[in-house]
Protein backbone atom coordinates (compact mmCIF):
# COMPACT_ATOMS: atom_id res chain seq x y z
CA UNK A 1 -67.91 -57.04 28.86
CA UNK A 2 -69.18 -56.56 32.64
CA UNK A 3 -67.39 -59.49 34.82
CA UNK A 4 -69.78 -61.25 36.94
CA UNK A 5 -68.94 -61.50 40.84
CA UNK A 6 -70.12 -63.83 43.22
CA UNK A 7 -70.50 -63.39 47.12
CA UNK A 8 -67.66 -64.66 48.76
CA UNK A 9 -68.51 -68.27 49.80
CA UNK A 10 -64.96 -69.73 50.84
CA UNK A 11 -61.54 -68.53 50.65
CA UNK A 12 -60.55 -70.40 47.55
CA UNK A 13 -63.08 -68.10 45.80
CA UNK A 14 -60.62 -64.86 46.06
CA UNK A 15 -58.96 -64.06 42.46
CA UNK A 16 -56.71 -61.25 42.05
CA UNK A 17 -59.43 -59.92 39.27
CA UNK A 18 -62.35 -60.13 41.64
CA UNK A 19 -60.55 -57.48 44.26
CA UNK A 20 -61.07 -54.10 44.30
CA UNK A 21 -58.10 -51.89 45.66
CA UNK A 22 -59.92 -48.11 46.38
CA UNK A 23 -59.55 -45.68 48.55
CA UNK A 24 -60.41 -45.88 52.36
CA UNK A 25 -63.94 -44.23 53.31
CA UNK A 26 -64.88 -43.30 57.05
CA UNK A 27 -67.40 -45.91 56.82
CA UNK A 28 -64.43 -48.55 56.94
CA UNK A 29 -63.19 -47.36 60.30
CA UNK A 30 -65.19 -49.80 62.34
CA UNK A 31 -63.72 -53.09 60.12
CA UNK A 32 -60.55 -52.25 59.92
CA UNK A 33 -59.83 -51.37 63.47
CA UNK A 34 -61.02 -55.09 63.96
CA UNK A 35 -58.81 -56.33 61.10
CA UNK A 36 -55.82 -53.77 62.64
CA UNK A 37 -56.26 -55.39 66.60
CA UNK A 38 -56.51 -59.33 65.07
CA UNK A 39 -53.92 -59.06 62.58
CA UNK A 40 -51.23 -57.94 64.46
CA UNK A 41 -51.98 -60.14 67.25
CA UNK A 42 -51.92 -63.04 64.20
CA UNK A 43 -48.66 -61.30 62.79
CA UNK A 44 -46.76 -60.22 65.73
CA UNK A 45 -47.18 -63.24 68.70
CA UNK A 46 -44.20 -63.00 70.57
CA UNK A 47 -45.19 -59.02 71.83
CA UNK A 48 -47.47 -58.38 74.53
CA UNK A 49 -50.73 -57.33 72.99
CA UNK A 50 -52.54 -57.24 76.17
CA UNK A 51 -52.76 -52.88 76.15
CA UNK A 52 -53.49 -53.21 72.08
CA UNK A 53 -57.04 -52.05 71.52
CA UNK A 54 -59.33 -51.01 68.47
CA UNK A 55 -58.88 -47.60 68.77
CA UNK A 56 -55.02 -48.02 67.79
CA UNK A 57 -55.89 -47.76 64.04
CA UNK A 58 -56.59 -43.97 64.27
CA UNK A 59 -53.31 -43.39 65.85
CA UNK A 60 -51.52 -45.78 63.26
CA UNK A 61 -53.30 -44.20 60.35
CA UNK A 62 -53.15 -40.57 61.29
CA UNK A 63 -52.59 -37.91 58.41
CA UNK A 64 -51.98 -40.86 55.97
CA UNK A 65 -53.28 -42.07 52.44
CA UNK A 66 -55.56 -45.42 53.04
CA UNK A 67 -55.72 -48.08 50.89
CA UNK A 68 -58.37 -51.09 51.18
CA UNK A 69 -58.67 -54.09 49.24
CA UNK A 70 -62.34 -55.06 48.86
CA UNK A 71 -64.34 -57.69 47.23
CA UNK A 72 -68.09 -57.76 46.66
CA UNK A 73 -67.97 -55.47 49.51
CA UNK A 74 -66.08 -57.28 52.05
CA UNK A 75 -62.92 -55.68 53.35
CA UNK A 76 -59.97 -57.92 53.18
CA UNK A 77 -56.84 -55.71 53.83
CA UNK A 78 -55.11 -52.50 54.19
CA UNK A 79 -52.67 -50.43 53.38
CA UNK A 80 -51.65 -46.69 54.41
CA UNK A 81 -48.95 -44.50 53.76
CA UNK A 82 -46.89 -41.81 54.79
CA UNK A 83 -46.92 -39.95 51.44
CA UNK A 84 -44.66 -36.87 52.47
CA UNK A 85 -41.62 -39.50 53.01
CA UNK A 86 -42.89 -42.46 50.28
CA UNK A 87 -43.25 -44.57 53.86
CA UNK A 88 -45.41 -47.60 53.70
CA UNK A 89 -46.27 -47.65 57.48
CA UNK A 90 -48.99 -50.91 57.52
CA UNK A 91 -49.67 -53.33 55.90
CA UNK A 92 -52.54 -56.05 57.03
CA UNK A 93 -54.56 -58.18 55.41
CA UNK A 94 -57.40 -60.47 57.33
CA UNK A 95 -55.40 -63.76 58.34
CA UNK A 96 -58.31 -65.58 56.47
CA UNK A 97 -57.06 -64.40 53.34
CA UNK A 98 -53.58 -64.01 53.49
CA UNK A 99 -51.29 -65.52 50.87
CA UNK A 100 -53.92 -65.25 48.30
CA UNK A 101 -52.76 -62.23 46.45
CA UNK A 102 -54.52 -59.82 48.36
CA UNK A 103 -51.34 -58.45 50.24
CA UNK A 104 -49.58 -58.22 46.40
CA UNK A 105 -51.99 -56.27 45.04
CA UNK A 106 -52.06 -53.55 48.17
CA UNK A 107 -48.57 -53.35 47.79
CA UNK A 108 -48.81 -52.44 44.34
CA UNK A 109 -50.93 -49.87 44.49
CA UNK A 110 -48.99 -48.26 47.34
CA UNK A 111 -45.52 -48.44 44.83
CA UNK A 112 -47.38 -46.89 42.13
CA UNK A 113 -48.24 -43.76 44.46
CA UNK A 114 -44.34 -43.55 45.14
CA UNK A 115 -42.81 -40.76 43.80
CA UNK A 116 -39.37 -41.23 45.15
CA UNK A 117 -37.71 -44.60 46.42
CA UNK A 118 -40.04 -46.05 48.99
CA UNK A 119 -39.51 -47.16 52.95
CA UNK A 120 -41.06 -48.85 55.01
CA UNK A 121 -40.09 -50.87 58.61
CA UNK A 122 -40.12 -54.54 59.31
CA UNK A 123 -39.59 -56.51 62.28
CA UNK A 124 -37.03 -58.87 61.84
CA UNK A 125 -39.25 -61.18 63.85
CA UNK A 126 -41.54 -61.05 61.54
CA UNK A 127 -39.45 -62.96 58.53
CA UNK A 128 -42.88 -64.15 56.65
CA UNK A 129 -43.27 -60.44 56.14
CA UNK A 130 -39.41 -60.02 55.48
CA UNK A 131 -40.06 -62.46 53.10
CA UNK A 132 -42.88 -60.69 51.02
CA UNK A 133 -41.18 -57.82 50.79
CA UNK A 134 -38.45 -59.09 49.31
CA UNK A 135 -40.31 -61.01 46.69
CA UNK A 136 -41.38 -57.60 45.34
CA UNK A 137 -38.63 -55.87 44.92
CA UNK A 138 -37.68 -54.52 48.25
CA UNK A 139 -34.12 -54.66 49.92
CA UNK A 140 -32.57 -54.03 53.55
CA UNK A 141 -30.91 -51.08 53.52
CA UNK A 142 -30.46 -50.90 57.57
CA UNK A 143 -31.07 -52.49 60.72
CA UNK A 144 -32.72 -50.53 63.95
CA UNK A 145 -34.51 -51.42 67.42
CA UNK A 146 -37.94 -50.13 68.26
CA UNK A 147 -40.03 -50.67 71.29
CA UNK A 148 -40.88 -54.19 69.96
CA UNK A 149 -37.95 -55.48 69.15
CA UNK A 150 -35.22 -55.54 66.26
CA UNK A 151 -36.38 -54.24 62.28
CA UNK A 152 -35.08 -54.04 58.94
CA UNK A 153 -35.52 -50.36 57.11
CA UNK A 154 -36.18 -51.61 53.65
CA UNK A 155 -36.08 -49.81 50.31
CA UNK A 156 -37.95 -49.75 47.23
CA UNK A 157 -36.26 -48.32 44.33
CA UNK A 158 -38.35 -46.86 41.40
CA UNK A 159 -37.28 -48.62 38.52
């Protein structure tokens, strides 16, 4: 049975069933280089974002495996990884639909492409992220410093 979908009218309309999560095409560049540039800025307030511009996606997402989480064609988060070292490098999903599943099911798909335990970085800062991590299964293994401040290595354990 074929599910019906209907265009995106407000946020409460997002269900976890309704998203796709597919892999990136070039024709998503232009979106999520805007979704890259706002979300941080939304994420990360505290560090000077006045040199961040669009074209820091590419760099960010260079030589890695792109996830995007799409429904009825509208792009509503990302994911890439670093699949040589099972790294999770980003993360974002459009502040207008954050803590609506969206960032769950991204991170899902990324886990099952693990092969190995998985890694990723998060700024301490940053505990809402800290937090979500953690909810799915994800533990600090090790502290660091980094340009913008103070992260958390965390781990992901295949299970």
């Amino acid at each position: 049975m074929a599910k019906s979908t209907k265009p995106i009218t407000e946020i409460s309309s997002i269900t976890a069933d309704s998203i796709l999560i597919r892999p990136w095409q070039e024709s998503d560049r232009p979106f999520l280089r805007t979704l890259y540039l706002h979300a941080r800025r939304e994420a990360w307030p505290w560090l000077d974002n006045s040199q961040w511009q669009l074209e820091d996606f590419d760099a960010a997402t260079r030589d890695e495996v792109i996830w995007v989480a799409v429904q009825n064609g509208h792009r509503l988060g990302f994911a890439s990884v670093w699949t040589n070292d099972n790294f999770l490098h980003n993360l974002f999903v459009d502040p207008q639909y954050q803590s609506l599943g969206v960032g769950h099911l991204l991170l899902g798909q990324v886990q099952k492409t693990f092969t190995s335990t998985g890694s990723l970085k998060c700024l301490k800062k940053n505990s809402r992220a800290v937090a979500f991590y953690q909810r799915h299964g994800w533990h600090i293994e090790s502290k660091g410093i980094s340009p913008d401040g103070e992260y958390y290595l965390m781990h992901y354990r295949l299970g």
